[in-house]
N, C-alpha and C. Protein backbone atom coordinates (compact mmCIF):
# COMPACT_ATOMS: atom_id res chain seq x y z
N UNK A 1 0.82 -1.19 0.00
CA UNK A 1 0.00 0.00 0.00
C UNK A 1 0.87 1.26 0.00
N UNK A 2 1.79 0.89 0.86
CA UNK A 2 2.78 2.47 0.94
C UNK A 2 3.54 2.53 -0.54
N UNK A 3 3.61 1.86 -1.00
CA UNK A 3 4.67 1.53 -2.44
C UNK A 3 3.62 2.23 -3.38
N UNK A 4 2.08 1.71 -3.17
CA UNK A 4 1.39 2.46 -4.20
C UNK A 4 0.92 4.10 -4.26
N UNK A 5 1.05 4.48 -2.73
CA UNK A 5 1.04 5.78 -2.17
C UNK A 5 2.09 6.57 -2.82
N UNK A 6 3.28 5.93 -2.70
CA UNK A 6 4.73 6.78 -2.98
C UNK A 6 4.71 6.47 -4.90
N UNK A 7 4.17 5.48 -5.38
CA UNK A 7 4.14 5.74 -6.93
C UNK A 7 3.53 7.26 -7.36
N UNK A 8 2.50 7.02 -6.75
CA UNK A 8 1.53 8.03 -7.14
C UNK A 8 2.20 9.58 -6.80
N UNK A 9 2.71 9.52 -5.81
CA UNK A 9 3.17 10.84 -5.34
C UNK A 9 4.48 11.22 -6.53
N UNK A 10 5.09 10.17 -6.65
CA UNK A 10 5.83 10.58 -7.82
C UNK A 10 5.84 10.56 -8.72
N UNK A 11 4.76 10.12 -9.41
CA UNK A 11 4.18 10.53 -11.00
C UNK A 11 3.52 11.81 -10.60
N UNK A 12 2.78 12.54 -9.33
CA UNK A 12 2.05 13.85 -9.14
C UNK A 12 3.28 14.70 -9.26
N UNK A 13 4.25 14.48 -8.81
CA UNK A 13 5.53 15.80 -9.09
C UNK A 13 5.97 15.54 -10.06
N UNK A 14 6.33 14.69 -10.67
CA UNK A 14 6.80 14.71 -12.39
C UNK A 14 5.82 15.47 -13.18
N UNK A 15 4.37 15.42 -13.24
CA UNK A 15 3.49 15.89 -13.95
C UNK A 15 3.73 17.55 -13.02
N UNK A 16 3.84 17.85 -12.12
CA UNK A 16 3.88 19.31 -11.69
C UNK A 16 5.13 19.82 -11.83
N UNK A 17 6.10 19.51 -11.92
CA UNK A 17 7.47 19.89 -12.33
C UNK A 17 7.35 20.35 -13.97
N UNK A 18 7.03 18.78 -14.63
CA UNK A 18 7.02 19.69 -16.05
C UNK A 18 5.99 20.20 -16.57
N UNK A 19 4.77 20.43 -16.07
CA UNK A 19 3.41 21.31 -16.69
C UNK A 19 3.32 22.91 -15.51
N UNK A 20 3.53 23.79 -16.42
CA UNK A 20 3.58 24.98 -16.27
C UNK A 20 1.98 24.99 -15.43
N UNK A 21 1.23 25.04 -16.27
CA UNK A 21 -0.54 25.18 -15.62
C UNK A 21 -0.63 24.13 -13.81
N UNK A 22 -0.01 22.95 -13.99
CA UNK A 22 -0.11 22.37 -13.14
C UNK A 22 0.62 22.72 -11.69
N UNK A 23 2.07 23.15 -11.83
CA UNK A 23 2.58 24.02 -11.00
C UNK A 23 1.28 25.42 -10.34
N UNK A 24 1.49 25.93 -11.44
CA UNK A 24 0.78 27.15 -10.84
C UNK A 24 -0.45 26.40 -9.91
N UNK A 25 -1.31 25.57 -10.33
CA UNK A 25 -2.56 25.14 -9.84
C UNK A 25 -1.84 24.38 -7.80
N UNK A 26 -0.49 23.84 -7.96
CA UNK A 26 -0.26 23.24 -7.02
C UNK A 26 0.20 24.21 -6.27
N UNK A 27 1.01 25.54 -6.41
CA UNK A 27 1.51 26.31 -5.68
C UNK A 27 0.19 27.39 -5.37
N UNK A 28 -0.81 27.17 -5.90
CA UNK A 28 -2.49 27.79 -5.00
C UNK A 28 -3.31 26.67 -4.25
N UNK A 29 -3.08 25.74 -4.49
CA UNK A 29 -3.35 24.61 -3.34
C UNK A 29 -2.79 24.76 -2.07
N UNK A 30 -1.31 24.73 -2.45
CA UNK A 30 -0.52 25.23 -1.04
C UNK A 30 -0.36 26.71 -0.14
N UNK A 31 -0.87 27.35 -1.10
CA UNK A 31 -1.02 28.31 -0.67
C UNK A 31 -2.40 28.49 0.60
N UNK A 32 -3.30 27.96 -0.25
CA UNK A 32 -4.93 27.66 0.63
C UNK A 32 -4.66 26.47 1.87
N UNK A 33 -3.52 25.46 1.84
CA UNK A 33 -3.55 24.93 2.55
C UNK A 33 -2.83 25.35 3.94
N UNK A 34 -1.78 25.91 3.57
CA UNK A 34 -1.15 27.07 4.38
C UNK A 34 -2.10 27.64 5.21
N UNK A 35 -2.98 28.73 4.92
CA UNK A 35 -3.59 29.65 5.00
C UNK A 35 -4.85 29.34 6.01
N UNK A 36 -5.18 27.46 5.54
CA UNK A 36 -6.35 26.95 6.77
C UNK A 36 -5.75 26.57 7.65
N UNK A 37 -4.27 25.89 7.59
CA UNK A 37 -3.76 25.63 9.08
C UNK A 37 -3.09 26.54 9.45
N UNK A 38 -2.69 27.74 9.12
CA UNK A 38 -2.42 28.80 9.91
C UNK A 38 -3.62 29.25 11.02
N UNK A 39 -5.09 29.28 10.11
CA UNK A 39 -6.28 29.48 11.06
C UNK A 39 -6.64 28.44 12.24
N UNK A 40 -5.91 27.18 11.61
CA UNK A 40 -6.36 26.05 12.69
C UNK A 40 -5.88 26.43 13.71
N UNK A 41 -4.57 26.90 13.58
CA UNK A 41 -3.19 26.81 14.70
C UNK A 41 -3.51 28.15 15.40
N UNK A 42 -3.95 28.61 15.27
CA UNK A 42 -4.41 30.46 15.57
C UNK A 42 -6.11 30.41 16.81
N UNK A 43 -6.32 29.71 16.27
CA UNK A 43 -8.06 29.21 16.70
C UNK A 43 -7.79 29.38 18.06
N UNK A 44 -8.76 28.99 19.26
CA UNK A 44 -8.97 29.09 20.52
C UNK A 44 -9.34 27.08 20.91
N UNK A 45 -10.09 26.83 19.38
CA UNK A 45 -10.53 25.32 19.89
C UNK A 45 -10.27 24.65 18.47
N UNK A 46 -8.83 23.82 18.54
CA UNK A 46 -8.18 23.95 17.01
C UNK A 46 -9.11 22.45 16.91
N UNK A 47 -9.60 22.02 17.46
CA UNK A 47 -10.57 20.69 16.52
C UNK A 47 -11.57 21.52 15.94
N UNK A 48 -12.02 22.12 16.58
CA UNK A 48 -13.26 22.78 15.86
C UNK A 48 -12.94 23.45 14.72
N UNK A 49 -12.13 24.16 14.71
CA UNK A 49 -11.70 24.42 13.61
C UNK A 49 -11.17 23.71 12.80
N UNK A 50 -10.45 22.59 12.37
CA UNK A 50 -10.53 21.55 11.71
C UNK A 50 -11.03 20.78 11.26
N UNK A 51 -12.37 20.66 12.17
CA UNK A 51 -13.94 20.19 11.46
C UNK A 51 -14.43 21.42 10.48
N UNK A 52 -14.55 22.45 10.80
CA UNK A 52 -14.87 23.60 9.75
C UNK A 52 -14.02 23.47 8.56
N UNK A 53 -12.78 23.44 8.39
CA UNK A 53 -12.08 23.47 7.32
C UNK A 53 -11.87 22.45 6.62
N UNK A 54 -12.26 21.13 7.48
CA UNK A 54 -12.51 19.96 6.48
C UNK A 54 -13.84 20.29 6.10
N UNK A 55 -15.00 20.65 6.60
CA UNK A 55 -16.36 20.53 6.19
C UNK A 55 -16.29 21.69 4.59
N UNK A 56 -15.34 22.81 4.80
CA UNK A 56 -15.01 23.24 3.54
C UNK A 56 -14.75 22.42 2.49
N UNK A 57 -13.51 22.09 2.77
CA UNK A 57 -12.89 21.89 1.37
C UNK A 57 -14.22 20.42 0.95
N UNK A 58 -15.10 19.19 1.49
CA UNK A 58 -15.51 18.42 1.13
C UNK A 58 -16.77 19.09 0.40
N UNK A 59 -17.41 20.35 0.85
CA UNK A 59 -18.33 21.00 0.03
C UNK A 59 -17.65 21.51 -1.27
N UNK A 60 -16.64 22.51 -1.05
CA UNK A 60 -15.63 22.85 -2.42
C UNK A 60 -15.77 21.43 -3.33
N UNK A 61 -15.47 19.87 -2.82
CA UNK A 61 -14.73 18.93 -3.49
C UNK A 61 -16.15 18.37 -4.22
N UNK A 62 -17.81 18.72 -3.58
CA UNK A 62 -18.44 17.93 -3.44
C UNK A 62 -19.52 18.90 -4.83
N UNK A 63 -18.99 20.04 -5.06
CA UNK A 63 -19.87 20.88 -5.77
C UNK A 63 -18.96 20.97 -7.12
N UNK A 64 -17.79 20.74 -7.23
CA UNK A 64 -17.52 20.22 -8.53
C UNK A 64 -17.81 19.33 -9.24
């Protein structure tokens, strides 16, 4: 299972290394991902906030 995890991860950076569009798309992923665990880590009750920001992104994932 871990062998098929780590394939995949390295065919995802070969394809983002050499596709211009795909870079850009991964360096605004990270950017947004940054940006929710900065809020997690900032929070007063960081589960709760981690349920919020997962309940995001699965609506984001769920309306495409």
């Amino acid at each position: 299972m871990v062998f098929l995890i780590r394939h995949i991860a390295r065919l995802a950076a070969k394809k983002i290394a050499s596709d211009p569009v795909a870079r850009e798309q991964a360096t605004r992923a990270a950017h947004g991902l940054a940006k929710e665990a900065k809020q997690i880590a900032t929070d007063k009750d960081p589960a709760k906030a981690a349920g919020r920001a997962m309940r995001r992104a699965l609506n984001k994932f769920n309306a495409q």
